[in-house]
N, C-alpha and C. Protein backbone atom coordinates (compact mmCIF):
# COMPACT_ATOMS: atom_id res chain seq x y z
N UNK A 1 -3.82 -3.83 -26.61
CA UNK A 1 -3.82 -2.38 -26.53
C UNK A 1 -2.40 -1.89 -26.80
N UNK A 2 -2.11 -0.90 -27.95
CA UNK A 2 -0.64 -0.27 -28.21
C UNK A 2 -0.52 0.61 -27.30
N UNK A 3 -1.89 1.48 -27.43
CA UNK A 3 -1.25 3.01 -26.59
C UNK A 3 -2.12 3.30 -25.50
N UNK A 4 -1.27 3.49 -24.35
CA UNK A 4 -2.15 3.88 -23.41
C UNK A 4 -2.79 5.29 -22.67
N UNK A 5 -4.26 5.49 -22.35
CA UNK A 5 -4.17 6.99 -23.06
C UNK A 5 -3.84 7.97 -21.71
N UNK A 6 -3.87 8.99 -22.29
CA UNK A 6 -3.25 10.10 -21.31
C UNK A 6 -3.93 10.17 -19.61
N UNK A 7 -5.20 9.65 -19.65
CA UNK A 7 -5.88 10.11 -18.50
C UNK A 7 -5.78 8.42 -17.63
N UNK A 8 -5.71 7.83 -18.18
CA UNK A 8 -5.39 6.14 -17.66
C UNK A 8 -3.95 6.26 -16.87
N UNK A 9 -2.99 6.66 -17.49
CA UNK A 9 -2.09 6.56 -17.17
C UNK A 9 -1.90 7.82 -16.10
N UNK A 10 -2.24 8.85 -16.30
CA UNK A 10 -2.15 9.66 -14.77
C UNK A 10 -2.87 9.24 -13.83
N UNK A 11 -4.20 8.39 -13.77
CA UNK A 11 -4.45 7.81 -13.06
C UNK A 11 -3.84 6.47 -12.23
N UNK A 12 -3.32 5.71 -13.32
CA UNK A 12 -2.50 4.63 -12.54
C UNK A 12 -1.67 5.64 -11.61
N UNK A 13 -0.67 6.53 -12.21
CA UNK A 13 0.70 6.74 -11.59
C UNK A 13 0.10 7.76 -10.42
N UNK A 14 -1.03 8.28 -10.56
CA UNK A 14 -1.75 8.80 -9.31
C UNK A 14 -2.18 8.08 -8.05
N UNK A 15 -2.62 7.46 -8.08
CA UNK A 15 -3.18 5.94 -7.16
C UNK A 15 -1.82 5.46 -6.79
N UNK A 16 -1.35 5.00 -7.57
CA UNK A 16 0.20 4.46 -7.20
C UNK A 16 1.02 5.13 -5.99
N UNK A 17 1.32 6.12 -6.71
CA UNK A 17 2.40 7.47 -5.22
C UNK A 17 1.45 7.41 -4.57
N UNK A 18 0.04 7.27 -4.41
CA UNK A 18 -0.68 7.48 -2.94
C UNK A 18 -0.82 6.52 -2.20
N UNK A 19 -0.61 5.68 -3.21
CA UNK A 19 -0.84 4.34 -2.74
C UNK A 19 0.32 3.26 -1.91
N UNK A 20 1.37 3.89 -2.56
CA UNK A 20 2.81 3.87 -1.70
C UNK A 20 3.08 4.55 -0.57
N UNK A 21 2.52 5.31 -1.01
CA UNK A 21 2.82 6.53 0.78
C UNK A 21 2.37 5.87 1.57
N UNK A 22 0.98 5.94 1.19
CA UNK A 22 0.07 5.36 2.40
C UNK A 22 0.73 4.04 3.17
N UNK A 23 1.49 3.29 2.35
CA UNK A 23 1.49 2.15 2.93
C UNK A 23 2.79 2.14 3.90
N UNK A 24 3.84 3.15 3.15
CA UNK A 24 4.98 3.98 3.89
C UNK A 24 4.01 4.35 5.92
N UNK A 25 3.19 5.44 5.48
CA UNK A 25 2.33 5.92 6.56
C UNK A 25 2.07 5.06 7.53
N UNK A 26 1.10 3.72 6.77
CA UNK A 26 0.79 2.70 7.97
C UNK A 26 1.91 1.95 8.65
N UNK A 27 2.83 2.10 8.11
CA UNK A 27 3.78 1.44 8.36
C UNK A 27 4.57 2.14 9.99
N UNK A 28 5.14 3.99 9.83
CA UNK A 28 5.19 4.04 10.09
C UNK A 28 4.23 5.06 11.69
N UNK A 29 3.20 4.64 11.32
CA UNK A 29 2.05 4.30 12.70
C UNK A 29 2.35 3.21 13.81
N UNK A 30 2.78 2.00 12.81
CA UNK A 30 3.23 1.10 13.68
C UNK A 30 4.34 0.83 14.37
N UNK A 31 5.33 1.63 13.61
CA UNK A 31 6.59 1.69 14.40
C UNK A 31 6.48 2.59 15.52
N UNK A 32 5.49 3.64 15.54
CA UNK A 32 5.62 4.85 16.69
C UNK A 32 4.97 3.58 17.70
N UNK A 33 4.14 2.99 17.51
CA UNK A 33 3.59 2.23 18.65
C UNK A 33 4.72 1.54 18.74
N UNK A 34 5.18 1.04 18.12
CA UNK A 34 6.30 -0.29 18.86
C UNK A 34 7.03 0.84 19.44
N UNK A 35 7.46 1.25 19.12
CA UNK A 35 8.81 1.95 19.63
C UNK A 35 8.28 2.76 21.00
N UNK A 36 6.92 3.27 21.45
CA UNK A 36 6.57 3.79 22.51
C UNK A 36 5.80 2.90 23.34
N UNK A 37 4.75 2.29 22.77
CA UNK A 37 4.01 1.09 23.78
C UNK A 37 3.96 -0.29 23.88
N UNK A 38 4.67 -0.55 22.48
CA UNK A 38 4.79 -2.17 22.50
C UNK A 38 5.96 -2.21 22.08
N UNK A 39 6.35 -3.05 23.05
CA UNK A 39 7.99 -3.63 22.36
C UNK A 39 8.01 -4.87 22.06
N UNK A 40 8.14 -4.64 20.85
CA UNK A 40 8.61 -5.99 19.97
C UNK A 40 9.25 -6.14 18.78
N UNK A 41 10.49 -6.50 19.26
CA UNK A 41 11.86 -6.14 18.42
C UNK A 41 11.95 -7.42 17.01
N UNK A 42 10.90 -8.23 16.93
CA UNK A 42 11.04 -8.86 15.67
C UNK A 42 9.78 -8.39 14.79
N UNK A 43 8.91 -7.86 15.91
CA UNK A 43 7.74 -7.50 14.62
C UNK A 43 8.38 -5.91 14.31
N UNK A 44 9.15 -5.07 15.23
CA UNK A 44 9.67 -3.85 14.40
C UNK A 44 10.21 -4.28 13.26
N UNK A 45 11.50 -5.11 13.47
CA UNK A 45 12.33 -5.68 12.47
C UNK A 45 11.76 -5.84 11.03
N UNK A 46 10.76 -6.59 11.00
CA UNK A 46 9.87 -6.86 10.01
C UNK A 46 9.03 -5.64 9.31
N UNK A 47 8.70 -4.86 9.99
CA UNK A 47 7.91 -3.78 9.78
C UNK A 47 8.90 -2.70 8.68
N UNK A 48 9.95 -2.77 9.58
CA UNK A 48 11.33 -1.96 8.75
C UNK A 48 11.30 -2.12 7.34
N UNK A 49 11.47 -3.68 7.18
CA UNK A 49 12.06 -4.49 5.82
C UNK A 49 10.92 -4.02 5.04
N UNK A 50 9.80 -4.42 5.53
CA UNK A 50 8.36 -4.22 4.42
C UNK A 50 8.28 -2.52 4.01
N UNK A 51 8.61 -1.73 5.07
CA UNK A 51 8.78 -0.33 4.92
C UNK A 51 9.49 0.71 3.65
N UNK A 52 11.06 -0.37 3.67
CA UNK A 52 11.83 -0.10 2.84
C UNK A 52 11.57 -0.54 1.02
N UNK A 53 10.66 -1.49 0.93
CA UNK A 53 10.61 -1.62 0.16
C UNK A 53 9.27 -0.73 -0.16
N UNK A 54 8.36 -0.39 0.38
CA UNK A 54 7.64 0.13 0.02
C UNK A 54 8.37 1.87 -0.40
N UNK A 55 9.05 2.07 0.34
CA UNK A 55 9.84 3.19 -0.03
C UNK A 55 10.31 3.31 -1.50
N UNK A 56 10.79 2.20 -1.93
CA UNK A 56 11.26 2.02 -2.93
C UNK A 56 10.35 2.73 -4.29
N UNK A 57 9.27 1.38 -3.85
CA UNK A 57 7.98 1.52 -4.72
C UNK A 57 7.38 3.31 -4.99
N UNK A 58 7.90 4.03 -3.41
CA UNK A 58 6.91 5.58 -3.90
C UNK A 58 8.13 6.05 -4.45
N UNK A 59 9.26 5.47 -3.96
CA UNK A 59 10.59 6.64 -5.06
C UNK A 59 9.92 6.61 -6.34
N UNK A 60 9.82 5.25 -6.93
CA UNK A 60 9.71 5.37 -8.36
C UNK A 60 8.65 5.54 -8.67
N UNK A 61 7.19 5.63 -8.16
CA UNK A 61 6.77 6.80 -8.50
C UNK A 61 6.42 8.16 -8.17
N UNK A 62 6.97 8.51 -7.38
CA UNK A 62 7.30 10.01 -6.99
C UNK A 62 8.06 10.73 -7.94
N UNK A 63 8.97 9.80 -8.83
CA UNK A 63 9.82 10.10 -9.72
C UNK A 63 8.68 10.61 -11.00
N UNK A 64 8.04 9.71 -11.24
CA UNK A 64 7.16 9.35 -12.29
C UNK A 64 6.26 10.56 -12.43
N UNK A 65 5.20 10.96 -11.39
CA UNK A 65 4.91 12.07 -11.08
C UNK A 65 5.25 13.33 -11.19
N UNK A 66 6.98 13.64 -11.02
CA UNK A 66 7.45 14.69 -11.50
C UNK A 66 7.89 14.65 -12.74
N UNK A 67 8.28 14.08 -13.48
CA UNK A 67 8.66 13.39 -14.50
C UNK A 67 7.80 13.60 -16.07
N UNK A 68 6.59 13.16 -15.13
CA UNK A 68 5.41 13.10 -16.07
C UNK A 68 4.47 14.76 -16.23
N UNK A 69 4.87 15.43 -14.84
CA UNK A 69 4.27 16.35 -14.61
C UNK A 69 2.86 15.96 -14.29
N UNK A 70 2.31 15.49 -13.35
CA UNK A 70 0.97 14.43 -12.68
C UNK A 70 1.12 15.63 -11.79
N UNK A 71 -0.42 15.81 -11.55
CA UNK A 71 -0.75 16.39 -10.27
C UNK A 71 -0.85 14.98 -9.16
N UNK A 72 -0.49 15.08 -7.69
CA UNK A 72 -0.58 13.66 -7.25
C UNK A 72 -2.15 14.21 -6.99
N UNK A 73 -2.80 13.33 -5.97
CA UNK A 73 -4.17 13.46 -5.35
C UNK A 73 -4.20 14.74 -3.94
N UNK A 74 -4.86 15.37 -4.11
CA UNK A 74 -5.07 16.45 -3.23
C UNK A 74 -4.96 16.09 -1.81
N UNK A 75 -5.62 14.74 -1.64
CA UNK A 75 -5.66 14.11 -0.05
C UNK A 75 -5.02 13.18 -0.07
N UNK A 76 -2.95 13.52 -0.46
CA UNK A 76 -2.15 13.26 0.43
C UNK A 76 -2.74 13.43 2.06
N UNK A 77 -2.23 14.71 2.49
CA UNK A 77 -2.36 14.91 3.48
C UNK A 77 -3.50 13.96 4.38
N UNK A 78 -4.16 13.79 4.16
CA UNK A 78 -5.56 12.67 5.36
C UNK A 78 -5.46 11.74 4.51
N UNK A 79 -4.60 11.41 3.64
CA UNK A 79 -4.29 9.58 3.35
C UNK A 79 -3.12 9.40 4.76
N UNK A 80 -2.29 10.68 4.45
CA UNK A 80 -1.29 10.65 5.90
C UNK A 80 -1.91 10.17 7.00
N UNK A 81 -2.34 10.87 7.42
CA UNK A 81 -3.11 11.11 9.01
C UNK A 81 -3.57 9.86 9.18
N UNK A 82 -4.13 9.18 7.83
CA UNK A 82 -5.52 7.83 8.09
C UNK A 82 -4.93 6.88 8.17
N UNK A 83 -3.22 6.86 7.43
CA UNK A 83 -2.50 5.78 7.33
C UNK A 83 -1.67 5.75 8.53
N UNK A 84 -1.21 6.60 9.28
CA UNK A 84 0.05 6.32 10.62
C UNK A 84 -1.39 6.24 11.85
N UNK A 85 -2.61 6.65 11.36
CA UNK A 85 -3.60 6.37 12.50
C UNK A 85 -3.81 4.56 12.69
N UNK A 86 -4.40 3.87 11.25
CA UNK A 86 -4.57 2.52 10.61
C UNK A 86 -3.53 2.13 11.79
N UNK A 87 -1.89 2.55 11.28
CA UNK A 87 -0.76 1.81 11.55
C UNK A 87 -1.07 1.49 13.26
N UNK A 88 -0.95 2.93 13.91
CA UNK A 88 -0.43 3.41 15.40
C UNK A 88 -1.50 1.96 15.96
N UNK A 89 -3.18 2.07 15.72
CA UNK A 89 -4.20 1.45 15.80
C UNK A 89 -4.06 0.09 15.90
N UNK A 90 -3.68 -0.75 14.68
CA UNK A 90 -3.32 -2.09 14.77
C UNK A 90 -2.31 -2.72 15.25
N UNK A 91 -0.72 -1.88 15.39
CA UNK A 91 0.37 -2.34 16.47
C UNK A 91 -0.49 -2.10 18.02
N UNK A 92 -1.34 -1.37 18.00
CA UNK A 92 -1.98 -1.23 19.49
C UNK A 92 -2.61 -2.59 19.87
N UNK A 93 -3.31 -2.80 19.05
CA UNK A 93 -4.07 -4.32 19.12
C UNK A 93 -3.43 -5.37 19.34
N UNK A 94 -2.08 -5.10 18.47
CA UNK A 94 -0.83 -6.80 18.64
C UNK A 94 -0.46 -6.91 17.42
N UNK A 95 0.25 -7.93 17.37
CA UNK A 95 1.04 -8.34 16.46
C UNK A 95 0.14 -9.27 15.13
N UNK A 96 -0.95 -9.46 15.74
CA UNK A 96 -2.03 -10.62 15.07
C UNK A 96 -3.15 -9.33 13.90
N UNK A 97 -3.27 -8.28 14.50
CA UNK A 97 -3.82 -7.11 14.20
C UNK A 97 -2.61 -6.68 12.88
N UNK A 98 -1.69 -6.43 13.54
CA UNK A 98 -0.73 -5.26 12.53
C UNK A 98 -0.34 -6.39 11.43
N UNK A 99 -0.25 -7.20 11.32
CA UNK A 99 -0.01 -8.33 10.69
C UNK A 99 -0.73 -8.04 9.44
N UNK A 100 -2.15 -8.43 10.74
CA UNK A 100 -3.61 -8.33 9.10
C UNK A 100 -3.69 -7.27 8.59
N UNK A 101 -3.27 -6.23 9.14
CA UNK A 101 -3.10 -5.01 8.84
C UNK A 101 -2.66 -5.14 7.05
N UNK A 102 -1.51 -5.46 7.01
CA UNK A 102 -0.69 -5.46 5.72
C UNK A 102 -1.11 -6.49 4.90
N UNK A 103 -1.57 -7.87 5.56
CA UNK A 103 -2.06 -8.91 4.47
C UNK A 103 -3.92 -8.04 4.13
N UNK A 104 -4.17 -7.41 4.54
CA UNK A 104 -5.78 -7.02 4.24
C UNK A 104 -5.40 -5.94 3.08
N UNK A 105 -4.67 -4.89 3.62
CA UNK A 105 -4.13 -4.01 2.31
C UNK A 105 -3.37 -4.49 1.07
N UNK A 106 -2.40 -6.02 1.41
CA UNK A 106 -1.67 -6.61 -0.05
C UNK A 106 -2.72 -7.13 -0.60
N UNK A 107 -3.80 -7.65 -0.19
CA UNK A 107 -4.36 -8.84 -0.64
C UNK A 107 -5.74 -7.80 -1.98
N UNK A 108 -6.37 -6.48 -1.30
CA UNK A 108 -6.45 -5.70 -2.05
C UNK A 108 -5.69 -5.11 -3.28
N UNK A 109 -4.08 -4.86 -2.54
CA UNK A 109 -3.11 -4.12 -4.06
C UNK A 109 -3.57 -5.19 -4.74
N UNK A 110 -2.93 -6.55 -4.63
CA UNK A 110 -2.80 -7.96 -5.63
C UNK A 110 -3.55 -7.07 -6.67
N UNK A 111 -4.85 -7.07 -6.37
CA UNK A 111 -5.76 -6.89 -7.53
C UNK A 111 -5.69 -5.77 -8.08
N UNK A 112 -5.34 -5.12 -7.42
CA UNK A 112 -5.55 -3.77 -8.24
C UNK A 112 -4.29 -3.75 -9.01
N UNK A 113 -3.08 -3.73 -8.62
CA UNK A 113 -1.75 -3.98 -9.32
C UNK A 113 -2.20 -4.71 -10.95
N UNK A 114 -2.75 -6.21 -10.40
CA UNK A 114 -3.12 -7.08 -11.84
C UNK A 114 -3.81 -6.38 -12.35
N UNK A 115 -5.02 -5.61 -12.26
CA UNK A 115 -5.94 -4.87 -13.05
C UNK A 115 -5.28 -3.97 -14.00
N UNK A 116 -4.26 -2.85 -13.09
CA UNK A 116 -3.70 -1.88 -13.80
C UNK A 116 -2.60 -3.06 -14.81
N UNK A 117 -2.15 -3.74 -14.84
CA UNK A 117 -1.30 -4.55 -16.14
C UNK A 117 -1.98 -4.35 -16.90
N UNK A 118 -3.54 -4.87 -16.84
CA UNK A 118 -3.98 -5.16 -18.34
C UNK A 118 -4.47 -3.82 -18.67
N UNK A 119 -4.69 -2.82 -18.22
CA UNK A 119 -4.72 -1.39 -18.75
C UNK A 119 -3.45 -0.34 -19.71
N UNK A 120 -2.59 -0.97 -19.24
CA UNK A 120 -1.48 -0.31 -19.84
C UNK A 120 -0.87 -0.97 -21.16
N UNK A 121 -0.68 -0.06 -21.87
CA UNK A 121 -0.90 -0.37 -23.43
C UNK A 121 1.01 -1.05 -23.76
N UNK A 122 1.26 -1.39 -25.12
CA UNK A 122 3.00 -1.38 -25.20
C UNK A 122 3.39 -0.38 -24.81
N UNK A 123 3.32 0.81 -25.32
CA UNK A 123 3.52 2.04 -24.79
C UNK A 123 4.84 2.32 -24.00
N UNK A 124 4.04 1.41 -23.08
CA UNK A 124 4.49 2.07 -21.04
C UNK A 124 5.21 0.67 -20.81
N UNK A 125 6.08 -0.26 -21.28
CA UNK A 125 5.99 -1.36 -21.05
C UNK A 125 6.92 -1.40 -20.08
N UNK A 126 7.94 -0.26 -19.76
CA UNK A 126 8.98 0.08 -18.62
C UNK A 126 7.95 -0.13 -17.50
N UNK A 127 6.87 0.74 -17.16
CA UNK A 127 5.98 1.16 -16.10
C UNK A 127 5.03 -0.18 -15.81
N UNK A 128 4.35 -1.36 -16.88
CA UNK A 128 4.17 -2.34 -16.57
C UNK A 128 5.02 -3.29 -15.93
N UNK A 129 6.22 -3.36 -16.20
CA UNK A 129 7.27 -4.04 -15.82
C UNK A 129 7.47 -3.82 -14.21
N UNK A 130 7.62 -2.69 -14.12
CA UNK A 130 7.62 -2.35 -12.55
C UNK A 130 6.33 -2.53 -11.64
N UNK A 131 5.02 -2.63 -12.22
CA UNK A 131 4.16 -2.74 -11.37
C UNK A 131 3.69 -4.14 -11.43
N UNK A 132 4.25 -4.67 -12.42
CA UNK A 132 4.42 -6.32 -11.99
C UNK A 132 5.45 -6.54 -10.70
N UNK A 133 6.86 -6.29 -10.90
CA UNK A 133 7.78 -6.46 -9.63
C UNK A 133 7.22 -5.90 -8.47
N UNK A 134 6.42 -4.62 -8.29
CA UNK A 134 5.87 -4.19 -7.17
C UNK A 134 4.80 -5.22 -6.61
N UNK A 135 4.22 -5.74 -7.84
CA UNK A 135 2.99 -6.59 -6.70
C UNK A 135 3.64 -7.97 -6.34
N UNK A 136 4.86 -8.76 -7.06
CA UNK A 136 5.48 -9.26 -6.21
C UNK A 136 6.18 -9.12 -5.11
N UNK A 137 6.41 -8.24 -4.75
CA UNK A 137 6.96 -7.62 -3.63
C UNK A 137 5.69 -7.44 -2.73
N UNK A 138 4.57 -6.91 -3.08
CA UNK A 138 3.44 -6.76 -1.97
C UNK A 138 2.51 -8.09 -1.91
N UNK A 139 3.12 -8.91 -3.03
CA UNK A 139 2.85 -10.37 -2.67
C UNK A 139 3.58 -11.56 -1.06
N UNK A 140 4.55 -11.19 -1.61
CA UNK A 140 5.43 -11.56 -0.64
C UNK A 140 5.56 -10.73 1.01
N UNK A 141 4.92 -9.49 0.77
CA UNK A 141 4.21 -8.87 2.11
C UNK A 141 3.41 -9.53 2.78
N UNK A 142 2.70 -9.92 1.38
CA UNK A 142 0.87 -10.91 2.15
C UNK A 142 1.82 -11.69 3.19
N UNK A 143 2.51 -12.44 2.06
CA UNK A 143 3.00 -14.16 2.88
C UNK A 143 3.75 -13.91 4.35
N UNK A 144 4.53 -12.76 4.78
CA UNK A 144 5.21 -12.26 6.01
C UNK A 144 4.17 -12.47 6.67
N UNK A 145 3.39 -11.30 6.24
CA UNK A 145 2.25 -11.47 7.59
C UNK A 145 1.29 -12.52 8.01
N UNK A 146 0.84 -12.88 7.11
CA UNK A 146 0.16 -14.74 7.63
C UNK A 146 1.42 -15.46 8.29
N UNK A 147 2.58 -15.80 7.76
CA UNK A 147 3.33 -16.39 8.30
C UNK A 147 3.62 -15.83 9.99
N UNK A 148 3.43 -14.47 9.87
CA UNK A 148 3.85 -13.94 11.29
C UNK A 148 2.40 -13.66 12.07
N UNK A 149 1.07 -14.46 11.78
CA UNK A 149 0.09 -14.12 12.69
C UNK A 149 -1.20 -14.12 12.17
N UNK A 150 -1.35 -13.17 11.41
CA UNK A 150 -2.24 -12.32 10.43
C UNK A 150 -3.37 -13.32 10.40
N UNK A 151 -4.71 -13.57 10.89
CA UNK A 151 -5.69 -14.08 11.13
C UNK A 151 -6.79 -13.55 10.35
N UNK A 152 -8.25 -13.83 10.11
CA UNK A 152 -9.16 -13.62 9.35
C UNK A 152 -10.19 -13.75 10.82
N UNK A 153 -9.89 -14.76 11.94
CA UNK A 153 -10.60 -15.25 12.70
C UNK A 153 -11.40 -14.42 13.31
N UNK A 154 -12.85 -14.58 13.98
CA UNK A 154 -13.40 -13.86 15.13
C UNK A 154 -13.42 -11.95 14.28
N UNK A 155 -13.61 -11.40 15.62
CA UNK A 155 -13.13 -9.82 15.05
C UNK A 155 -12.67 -9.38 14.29
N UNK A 156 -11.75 -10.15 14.43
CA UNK A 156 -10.18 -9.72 12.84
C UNK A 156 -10.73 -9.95 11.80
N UNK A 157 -11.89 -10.64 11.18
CA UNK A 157 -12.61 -10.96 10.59
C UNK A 157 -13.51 -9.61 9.91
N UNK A 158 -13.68 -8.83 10.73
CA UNK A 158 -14.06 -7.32 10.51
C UNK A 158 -13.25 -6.50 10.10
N UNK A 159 -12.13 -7.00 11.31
CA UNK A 159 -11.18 -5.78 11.12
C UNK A 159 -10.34 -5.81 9.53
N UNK A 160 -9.93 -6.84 9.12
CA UNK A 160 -10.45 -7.12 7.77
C UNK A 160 -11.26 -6.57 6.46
N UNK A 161 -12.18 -6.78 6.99
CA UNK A 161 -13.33 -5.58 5.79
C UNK A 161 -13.24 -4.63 5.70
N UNK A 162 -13.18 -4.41 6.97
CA UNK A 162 -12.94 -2.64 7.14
C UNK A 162 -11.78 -1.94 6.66
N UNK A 163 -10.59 -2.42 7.26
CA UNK A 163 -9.04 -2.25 6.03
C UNK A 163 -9.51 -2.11 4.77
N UNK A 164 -10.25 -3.55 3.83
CA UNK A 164 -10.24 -3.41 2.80
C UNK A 164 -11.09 -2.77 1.83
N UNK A 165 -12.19 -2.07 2.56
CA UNK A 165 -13.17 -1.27 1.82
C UNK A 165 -12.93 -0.11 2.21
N UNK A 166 -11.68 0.34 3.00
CA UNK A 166 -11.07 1.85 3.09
C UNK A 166 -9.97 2.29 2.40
N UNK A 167 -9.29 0.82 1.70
CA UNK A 167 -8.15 0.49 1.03
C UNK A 167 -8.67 0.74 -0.41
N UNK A 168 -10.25 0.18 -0.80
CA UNK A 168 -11.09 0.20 -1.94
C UNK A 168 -11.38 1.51 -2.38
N UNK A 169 -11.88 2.45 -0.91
CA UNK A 169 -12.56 3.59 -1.48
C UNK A 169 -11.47 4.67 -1.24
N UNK A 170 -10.32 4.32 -1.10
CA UNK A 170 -9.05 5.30 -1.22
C UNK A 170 -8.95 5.31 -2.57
N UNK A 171 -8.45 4.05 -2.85
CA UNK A 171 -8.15 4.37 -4.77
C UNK A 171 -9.08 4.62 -5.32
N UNK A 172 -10.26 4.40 -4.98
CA UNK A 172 -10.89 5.40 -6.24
C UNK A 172 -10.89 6.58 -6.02
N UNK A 173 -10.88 6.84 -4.89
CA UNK A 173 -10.92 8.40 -4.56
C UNK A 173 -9.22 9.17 -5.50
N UNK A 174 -8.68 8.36 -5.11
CA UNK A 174 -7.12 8.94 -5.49
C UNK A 174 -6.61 8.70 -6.53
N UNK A 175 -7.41 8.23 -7.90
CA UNK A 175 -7.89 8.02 -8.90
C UNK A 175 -8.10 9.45 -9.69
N UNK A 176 -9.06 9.97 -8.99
CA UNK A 176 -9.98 10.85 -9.76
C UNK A 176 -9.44 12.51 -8.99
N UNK A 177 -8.86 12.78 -7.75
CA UNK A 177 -8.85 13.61 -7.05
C UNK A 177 -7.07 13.76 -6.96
C-alpha cells in the first residue's frame, strides 16, 4: 500500500489520543488509590514510570491531532471517568488486580498497534515508525506487570475479559465517534 487514505488515517490517529489518555486515566485511578488507601510505594513507583511513558505516547498524538486538524472522539470525557474508575477499582483489589489491569489492556494494544502497521501506507512512514516504538513500549508494560503479579488465575480470569472486551469496544467506538 503507497497511500494511506484520508479516513484510515484519522481513524488510527483518533483511537490512538484516546487510546493514550485512557491509559494516562487508568493509570492515574490507581495512583489516587495508592496514594489514599493503599500504600505501596513500589507498585506507585512503577505505575509512575508506565504513566510517563504513556504520556509521551498522547503528546505525540495530541500533537498529530492538532496538526492534522482530527476531530478527537466525542467520549473523551467517559473514556475519562471509565479509565481513573478501571484504575481507582483495580489498585482497590491489589497489586495482582492493577497489574492485570495493564497486562489485559497491553496485551489488547499489541494487536491493535500490529494491525494499524499494516494499514498505513509509505505515505505515513514517520507515524508507522512511532506506532511500532509505542507498542514496544506497551510491550514491555505487558512484561512489568506479569513480572510484578498480573495473574489470569481464578476471578482475575474474568476480570481479564472484562478489561479486554471494554478495551475492544472502546476502539471501535473511538474509531468512528
Amino acid at each position: 500500500m503507497d497511500k494511506t487514505s484520508k479516513k484510515t488515517l484519522e481513524e488510527i490517529i483518533r483511537v490512538d489520543h484516546a487510546g493514550e489518555r485512557g491509559a494516562i486515566k487508568i493509570y492515574e485511578g490507581q495512583l489516587l488509590a495508592l496514594k489514599t488507601f493503599k500504600q505501596n510505594v513500589s507498585l506507585k513507583r512503577k505505575i509512575e514510570e508506565m504513566k510517563e511513558h504513556e504520556r509521551e505516547h498522547y503528546e505525540y498524538f495530541d500533537n498529530e491531532i492538532k496538526r492534522r486538524n482530527i476531530e478527537p472522539t466525542k467520549l473523551l470525557p467517559l473514556w475519562d471517568i471509565m479509565g481513573v474508575t478501571l484504575g481507582f477499582g483495580t489498585a482497590m483489589l491489589g497489586e495482582k488486580a492493577a497489574m492485570l489491569c495493564t497486562a489485559s489492556v497491553e496485551e489488547v494494544i499489541d494487536g491493535h498497534y500490529k494491525d494499524q502497521t499494516f494499514k498505513l501506507g509509505k505515505d505515513e512512514k514517520k507515524l508507522k515508525e512511532k506506532i511500532i516504538k509505542f507498542r514496544e513500549d506497551e510491550l514491555h508494560h505487558k512484561d512489568i506487570a506479569y513480572d510484578n503479579g498480573a495473574t489470569k488465575k481464578g476471578l482475575y480470569g474474568l476480570l481479564d475479559k472484562a478489561i479486554k472486551i471494554s478495551s475492544r469496544i472502546a476502539i471501535t467506538i473511538s474509531e468512528k465517534v
